[in-house]
Structures are given as structure tokens and as C-alpha cells.
Protein backbone atom coordinates (compact mmCIF):
# COMPACT_ATOMS: atom_id res chain seq x y z
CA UNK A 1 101.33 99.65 108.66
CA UNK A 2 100.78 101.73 111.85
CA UNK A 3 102.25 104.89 111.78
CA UNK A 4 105.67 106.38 114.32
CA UNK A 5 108.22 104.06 115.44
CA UNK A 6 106.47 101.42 116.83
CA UNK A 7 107.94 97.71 117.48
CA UNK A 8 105.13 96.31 115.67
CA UNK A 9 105.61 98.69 112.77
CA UNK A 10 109.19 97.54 112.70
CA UNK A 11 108.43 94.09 112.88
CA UNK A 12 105.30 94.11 110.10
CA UNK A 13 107.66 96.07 107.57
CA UNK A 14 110.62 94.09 108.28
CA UNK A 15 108.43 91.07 107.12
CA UNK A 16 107.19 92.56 104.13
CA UNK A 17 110.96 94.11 103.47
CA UNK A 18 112.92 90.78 103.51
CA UNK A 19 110.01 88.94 101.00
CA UNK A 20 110.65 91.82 98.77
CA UNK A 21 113.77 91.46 99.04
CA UNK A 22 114.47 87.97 98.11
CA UNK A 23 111.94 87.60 95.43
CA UNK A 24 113.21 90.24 93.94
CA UNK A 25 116.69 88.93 93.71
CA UNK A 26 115.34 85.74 92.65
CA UNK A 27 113.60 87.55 89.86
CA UNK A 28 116.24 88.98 88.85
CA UNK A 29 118.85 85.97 88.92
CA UNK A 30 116.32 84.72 86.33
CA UNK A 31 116.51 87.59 84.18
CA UNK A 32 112.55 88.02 84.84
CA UNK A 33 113.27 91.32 86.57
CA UNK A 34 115.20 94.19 84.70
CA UNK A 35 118.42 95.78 86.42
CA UNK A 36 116.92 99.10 86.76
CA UNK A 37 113.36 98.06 88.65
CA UNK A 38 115.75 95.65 91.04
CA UNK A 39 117.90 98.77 91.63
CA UNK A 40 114.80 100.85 92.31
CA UNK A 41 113.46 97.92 94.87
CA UNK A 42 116.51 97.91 96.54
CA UNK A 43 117.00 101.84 97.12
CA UNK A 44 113.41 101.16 98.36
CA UNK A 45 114.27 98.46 100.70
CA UNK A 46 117.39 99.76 102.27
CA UNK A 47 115.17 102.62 103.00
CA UNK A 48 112.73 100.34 104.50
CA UNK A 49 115.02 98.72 106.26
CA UNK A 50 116.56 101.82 107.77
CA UNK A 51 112.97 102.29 109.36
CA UNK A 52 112.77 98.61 110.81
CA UNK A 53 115.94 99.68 112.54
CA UNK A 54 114.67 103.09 113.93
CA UNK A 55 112.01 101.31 115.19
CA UNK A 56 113.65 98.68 116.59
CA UNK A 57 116.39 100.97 118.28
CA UNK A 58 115.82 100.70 121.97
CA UNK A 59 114.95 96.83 121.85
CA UNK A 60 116.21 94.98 124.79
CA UNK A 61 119.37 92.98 124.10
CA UNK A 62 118.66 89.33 123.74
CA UNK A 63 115.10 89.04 122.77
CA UNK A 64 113.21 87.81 119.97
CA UNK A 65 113.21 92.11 118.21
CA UNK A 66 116.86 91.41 118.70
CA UNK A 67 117.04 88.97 116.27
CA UNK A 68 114.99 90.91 114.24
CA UNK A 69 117.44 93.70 114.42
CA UNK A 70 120.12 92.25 113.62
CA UNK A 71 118.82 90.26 110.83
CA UNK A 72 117.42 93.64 109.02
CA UNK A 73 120.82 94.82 109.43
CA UNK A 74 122.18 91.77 106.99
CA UNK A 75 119.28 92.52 104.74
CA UNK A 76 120.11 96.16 104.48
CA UNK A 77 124.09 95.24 104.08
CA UNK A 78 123.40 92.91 101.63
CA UNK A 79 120.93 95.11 99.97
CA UNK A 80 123.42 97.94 99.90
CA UNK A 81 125.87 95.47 98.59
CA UNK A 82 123.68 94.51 95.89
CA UNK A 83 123.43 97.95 95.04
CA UNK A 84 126.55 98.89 94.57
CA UNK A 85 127.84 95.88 92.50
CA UNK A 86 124.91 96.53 89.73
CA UNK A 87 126.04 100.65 90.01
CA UNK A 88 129.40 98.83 88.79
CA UNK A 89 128.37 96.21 86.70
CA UNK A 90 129.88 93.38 88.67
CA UNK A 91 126.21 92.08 89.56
């Protein structure tokens, strides 16, 4: 990954975020991934995901890094969402 707040940056850890992301909810639908390393990958991920926004911030409305943008900001939602249902036990 490059270093500052680059678009690329945002884009290249966005990608590896969101495959990270869903394999390791699928891993741990199956019960192949304990609660406490999918909690750890998600604190991970939102935080990841909080960078692919910084770097995404000034992105011109209606472009491709758009898209991008807004779909990180589902990921980290539903990340953050995961989160907080396992911190309750509802997950």
C-alpha cells in the first residue's frame, strides 16, 4: 500500500478490506472462525475502512471513487453492525 491519503491507496485497501470482510463472515457463519478473531477483524476493518474514506474524501461526485465511497461506507456500517450484535450476543 502507498503511504498518505492517496486515491489509489483508498482504492487498493478498500479491495483488500471488503475480501476480508466477507470471508470472514463467511467463516464465521460456518463456525470455522471463532467470535473473538471475527470481532478482532472487524475492529480492524472498520478501521480500514475509515481510511478508504479519508482517502476518498474529496472525490468528485458521480464517478467511479464515488461508488467506491459509498460502498465502503455500507461495508463499514455493516461491519459496525456486526460488531455490535456479537458485543450483545444477538450475532
Amino acid at each position: 500500500m502507498e503511504p498518505g491519503l492517496t486515491q489509489r491507496r483508498g482504492l487498493a485497501l478498500f479491495e483488500r478490506s471488503i475480501c476480508h470482510l466477507q470471508l470472514g463472515r463467511e467463516l464465521y457463519d460456518r463456525k470455522k472462525f471463532g467470535k473473538g478473531d471475527f470481532m478482532q477483524l472487524l475492529e480492524s476493518e472498520i478501521g480500514s475502512f475509515e481510511d478508504v474514506l479519508e482517502c476518498l474524501e474529496h472525490t468528485s461526485v458521480g464517478g467511479f471513487l464515488d461508488d467506491v465511497n459509498f460502498k465502503a461506507t455500507a461495508a463499514r456500517d455493516d461491519a459496525e453492525s456486526w460488531l455490535s450484535q456479537l458485543q450483545e450476543g444477538t450475532l
